[in-house]
C-alpha atoms as a PDB file:
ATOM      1  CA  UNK A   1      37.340 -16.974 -41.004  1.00  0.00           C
ATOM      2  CA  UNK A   2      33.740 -17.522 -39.997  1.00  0.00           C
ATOM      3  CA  UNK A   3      32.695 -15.837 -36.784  1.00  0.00           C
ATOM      4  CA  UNK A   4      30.423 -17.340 -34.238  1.00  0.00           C
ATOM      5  CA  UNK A   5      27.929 -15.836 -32.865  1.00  0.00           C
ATOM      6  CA  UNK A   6      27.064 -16.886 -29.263  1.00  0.00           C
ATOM      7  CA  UNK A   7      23.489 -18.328 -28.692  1.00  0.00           C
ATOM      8  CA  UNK A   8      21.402 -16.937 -26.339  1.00  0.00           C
ATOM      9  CA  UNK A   9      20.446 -19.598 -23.679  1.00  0.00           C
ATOM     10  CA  UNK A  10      16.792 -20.241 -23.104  1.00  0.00           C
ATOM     11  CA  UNK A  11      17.658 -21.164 -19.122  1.00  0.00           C
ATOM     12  CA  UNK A  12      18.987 -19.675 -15.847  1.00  0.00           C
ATOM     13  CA  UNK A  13      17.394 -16.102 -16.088  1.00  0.00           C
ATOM     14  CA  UNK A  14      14.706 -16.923 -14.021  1.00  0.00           C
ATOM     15  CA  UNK A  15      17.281 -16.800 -10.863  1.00  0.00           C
ATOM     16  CA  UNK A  16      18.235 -13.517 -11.722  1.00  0.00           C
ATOM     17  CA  UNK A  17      14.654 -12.178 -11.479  1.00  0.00           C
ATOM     18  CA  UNK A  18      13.610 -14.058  -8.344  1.00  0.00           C
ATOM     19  CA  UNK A  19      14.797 -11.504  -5.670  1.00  0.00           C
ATOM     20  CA  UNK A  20      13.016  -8.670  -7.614  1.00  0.00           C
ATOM     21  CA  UNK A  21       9.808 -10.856  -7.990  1.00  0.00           C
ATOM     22  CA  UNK A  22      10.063 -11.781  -4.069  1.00  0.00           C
ATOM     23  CA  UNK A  23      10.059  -8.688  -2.574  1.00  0.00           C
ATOM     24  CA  UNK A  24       7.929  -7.402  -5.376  1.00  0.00           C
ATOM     25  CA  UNK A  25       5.478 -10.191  -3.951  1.00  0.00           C
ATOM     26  CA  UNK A  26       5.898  -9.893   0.118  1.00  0.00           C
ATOM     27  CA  UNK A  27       6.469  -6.114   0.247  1.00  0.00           C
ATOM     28  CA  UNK A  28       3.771  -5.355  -3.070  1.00  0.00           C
ATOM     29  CA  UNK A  29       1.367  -7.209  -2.229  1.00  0.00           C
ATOM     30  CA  UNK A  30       1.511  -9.746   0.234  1.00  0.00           C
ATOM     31  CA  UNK A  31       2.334  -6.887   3.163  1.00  0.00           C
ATOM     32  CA  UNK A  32      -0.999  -4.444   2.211  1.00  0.00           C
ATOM     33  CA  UNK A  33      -3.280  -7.848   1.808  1.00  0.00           C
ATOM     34  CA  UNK A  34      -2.016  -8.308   5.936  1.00  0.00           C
ATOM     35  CA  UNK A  35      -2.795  -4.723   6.921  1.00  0.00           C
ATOM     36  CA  UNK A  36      -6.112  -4.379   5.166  1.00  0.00           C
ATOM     37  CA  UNK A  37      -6.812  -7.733   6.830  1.00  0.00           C
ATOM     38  CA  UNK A  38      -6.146  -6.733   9.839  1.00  0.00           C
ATOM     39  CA  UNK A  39      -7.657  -3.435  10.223  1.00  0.00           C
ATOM     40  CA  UNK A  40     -10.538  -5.288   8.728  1.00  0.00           C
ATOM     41  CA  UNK A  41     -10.561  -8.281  11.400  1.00  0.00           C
ATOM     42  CA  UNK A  42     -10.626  -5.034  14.153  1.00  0.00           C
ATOM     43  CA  UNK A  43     -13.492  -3.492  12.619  1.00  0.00           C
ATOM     44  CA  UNK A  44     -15.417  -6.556  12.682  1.00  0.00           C
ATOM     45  CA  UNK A  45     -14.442  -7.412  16.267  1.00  0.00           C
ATOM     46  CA  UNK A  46     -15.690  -3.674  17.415  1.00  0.00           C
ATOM     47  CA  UNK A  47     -19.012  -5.114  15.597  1.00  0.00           C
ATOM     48  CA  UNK A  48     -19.121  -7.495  17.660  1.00  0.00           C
ATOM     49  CA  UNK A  49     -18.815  -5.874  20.916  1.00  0.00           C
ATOM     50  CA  UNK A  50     -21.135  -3.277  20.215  1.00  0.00           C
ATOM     51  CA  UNK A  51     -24.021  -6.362  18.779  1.00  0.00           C
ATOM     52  CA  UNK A  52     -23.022  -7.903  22.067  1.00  0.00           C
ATOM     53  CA  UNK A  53     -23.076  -4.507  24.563  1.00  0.00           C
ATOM     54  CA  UNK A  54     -26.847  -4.163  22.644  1.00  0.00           C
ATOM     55  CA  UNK A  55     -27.680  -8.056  23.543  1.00  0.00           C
ATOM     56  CA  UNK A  56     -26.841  -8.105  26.960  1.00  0.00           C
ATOM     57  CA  UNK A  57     -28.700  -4.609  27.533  1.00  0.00           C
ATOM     58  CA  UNK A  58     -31.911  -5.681  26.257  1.00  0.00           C
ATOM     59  CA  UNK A  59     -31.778  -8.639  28.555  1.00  0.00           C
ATOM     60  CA  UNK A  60     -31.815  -6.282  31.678  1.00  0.00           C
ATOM     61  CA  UNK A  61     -35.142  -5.234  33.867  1.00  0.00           C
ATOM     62  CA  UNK A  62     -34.123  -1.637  33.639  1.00  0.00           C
ATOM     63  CA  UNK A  63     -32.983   1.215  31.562  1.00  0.00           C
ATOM     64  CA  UNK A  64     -30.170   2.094  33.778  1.00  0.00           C
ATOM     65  CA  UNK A  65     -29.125  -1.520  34.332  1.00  0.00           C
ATOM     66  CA  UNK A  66     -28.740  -1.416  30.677  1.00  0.00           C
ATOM     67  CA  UNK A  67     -26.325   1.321  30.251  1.00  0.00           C
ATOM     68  CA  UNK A  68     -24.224  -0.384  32.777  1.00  0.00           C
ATOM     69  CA  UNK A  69     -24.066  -3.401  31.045  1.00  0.00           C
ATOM     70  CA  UNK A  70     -24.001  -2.510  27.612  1.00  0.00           C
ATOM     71  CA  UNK A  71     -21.195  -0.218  28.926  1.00  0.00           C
ATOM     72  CA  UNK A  72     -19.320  -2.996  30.658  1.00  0.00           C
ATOM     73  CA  UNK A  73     -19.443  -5.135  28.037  1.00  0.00           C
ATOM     74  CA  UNK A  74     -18.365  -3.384  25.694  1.00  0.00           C
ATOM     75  CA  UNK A  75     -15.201  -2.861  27.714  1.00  0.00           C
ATOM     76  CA  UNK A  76     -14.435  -6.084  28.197  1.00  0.00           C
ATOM     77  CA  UNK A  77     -15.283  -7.244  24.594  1.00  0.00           C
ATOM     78  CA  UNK A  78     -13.708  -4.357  22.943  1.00  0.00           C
ATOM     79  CA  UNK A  79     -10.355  -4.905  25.973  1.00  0.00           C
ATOM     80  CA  UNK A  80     -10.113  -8.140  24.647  1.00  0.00           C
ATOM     81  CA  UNK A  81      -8.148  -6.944  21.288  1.00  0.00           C
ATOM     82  CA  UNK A  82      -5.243  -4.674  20.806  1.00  0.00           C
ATOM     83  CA  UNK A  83      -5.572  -1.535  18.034  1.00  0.00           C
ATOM     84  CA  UNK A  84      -9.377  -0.332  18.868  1.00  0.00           C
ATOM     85  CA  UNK A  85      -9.694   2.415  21.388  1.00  0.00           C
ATOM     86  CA  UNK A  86     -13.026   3.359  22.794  1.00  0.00           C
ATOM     87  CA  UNK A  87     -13.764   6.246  24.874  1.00  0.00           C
ATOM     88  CA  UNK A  88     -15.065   4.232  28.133  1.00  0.00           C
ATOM     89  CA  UNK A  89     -16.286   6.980  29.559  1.00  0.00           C
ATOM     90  CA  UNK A  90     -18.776   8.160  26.786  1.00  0.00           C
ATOM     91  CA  UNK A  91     -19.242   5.131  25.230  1.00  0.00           C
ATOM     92  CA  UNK A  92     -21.690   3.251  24.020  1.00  0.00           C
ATOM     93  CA  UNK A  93     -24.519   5.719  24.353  1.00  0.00           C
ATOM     94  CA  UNK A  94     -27.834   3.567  24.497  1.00  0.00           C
ATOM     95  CA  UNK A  95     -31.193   4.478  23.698  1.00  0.00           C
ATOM     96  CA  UNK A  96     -34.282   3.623  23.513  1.00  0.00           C
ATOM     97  CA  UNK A  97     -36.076   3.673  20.700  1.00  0.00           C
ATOM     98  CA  UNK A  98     -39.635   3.892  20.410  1.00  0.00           C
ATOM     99  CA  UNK A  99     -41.729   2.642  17.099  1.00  0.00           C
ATOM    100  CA  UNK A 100     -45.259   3.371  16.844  1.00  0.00           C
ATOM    101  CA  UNK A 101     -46.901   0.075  15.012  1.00  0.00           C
ATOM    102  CA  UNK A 102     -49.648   1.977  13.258  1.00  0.00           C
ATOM    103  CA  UNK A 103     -46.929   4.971  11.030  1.00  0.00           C
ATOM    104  CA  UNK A 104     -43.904   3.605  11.737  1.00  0.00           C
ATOM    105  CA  UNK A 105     -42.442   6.781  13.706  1.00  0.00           C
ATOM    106  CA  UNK A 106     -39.869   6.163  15.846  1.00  0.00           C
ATOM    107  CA  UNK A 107     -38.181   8.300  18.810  1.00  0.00           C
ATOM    108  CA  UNK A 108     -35.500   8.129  20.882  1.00  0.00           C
ATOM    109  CA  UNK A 109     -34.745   8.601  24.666  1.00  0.00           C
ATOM    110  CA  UNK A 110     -31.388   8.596  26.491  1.00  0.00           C
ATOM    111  CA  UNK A 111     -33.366   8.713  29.660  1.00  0.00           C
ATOM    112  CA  UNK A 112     -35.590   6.491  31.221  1.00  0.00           C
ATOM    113  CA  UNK A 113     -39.405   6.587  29.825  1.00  0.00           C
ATOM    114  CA  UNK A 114     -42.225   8.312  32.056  1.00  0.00           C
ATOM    115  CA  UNK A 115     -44.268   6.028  34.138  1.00  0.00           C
ATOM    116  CA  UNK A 116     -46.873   4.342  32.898  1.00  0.00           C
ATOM    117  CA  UNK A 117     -46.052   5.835  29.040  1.00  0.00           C
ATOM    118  CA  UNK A 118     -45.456   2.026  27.968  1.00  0.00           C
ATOM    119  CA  UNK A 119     -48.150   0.670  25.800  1.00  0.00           C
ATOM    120  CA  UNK A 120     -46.788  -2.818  23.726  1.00  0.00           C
ATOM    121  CA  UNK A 121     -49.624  -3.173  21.983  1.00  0.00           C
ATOM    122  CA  UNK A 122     -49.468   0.386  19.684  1.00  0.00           C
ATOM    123  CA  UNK A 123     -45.693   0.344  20.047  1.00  0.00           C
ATOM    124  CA  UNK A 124     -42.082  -1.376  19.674  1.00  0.00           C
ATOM    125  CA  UNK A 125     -39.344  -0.699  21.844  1.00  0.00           C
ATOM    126  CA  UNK A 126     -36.005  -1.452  21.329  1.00  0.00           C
ATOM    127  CA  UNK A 127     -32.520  -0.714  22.803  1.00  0.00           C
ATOM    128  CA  UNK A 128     -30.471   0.452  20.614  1.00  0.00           C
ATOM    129  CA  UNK A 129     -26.423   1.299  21.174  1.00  0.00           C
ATOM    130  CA  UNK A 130     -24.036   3.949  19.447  1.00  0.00           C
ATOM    131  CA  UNK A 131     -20.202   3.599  19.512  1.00  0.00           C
ATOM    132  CA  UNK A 132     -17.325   5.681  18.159  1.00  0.00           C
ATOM    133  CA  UNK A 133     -13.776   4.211  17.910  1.00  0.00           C
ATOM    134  CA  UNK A 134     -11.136   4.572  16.363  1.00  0.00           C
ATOM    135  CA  UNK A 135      -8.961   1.265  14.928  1.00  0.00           C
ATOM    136  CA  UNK A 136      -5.413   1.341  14.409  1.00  0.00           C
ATOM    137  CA  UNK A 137      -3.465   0.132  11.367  1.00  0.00           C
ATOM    138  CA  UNK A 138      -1.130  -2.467  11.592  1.00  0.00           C
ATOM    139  CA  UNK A 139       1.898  -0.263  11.100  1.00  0.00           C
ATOM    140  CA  UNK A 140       1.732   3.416  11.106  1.00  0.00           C
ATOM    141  CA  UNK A 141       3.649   4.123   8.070  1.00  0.00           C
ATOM    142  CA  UNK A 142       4.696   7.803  10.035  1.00  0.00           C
ATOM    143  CA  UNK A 143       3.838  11.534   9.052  1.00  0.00           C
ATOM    144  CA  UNK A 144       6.424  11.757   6.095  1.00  0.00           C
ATOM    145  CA  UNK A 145       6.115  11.306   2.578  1.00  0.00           C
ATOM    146  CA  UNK A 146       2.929  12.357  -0.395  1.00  0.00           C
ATOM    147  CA  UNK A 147       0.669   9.897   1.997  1.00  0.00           C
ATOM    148  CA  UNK A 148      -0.298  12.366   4.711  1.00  0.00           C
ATOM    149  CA  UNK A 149      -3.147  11.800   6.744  1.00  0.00           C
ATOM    150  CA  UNK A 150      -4.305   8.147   5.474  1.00  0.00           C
ATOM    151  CA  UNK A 151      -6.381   6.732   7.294  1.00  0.00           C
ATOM    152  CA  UNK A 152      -5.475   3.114   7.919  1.00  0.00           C
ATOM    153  CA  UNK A 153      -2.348   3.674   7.016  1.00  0.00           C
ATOM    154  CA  UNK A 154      -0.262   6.698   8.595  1.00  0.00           C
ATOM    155  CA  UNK A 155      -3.165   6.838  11.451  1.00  0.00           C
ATOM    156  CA  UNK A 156      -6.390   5.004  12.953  1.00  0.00           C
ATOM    157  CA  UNK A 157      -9.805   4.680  10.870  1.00  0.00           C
ATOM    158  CA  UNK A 158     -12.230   7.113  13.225  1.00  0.00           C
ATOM    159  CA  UNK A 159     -15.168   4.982  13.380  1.00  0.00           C
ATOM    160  CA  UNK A 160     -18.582   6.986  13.717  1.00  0.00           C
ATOM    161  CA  UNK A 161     -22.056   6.240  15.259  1.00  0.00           C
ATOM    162  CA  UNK A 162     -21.400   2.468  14.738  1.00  0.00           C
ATOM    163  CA  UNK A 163     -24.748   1.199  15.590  1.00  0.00           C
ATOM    164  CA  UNK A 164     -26.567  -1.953  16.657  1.00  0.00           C
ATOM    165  CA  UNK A 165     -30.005  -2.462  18.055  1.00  0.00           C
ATOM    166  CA  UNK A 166     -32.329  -5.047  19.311  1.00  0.00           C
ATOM    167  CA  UNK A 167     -36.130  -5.797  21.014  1.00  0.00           C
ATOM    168  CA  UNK A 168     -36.531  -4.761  24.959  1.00  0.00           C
ATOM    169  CA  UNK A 169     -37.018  -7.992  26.582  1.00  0.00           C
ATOM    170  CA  UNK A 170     -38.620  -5.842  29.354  1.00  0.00           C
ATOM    171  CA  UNK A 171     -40.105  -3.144  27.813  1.00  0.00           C
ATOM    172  CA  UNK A 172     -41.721  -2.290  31.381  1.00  0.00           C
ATOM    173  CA  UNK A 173     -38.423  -1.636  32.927  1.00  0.00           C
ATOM    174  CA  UNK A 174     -37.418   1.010  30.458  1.00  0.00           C
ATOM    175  CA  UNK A 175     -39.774   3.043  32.727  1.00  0.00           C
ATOM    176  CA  UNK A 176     -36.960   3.263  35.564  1.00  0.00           C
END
């Protein structure tokens, strides 16, 4: 009596694998690509409020007007997405920044220059704006398991001195 031996078929395992290989897909990889997209798409949004808070406070014909604006701007620009917190009372902190043409050398002042101490044609002066924020993942994956403390991923990404700065349109009216 000859036995048979049962082929193997070269077809059908493919179904077996495919709920392994989708979740391996969406939860693997797909899900991370979204989050790091996403924190990354706040981060560049912040970026944008703070290049905008600096624009708008260059534009204005003083120093104090300036801190206003770039202050309400950044408000409403930062407002404007959800998962980035700013401090709106601190923030932005604006400066101006002082470059002497002949070495280079720059200062700054958070207050208003002295009267009659602007000179355009030895220096530069430029506004510049600093911002801390913090951006939130898009999940917080809790406070259990090895990945304590992550930022981006059990908590927000603290954002540091996140700095933009421009020209003085009115270099005169940093004076007041």
């Amino acid at each position: 009596m000859i036995k048979r031996i049962p082929r193997k078929r070269n077809t059908g395992t493919a179904i077996a694998e495919m709920p392994g290989a989708i979740w391996l897909f969406l939860v693997g990889m797909l899900f991370p690509l979204i989050a790091l997209v996403t924190i990354s798409y706040r981060v560049v949004m912040l970026y944008n409020g703070v290049r905008d808070s600096c624009y708008q406070a260059a534009l204005q014909q003083s120093f104090s007007d300036a801190q206003a604006t770039a202050k309400t701007v950044l408000t409403t620009d930062v407002g404007a997405f959800n998962g980035i917190s700013v401090d709106s009372s601190t923030e932005p902190r604006v400066v101006i920044v002082t470059r002497v043409l002949a070495t280079g050398k720059e200062t700054e002042s958070t207050s208003p220059l002295a009267a009659g101490s602007v000179n355009v044609q030895l220096n530069n002066y430029f506004i510049r704006t600093y911002v801390n924020a913090k951006v939130q993942p898009l999940i917080n994956m809790g406070t259990t398991g090895f990945w304590i403390n992550v930022p981006g991923l059990t908590g927000p990404i603290d954002l540091n001195n996140m700095v933009y700065q421009t020209f003085a349109e009115n270099p005169n009216g940093l004076e007041s």
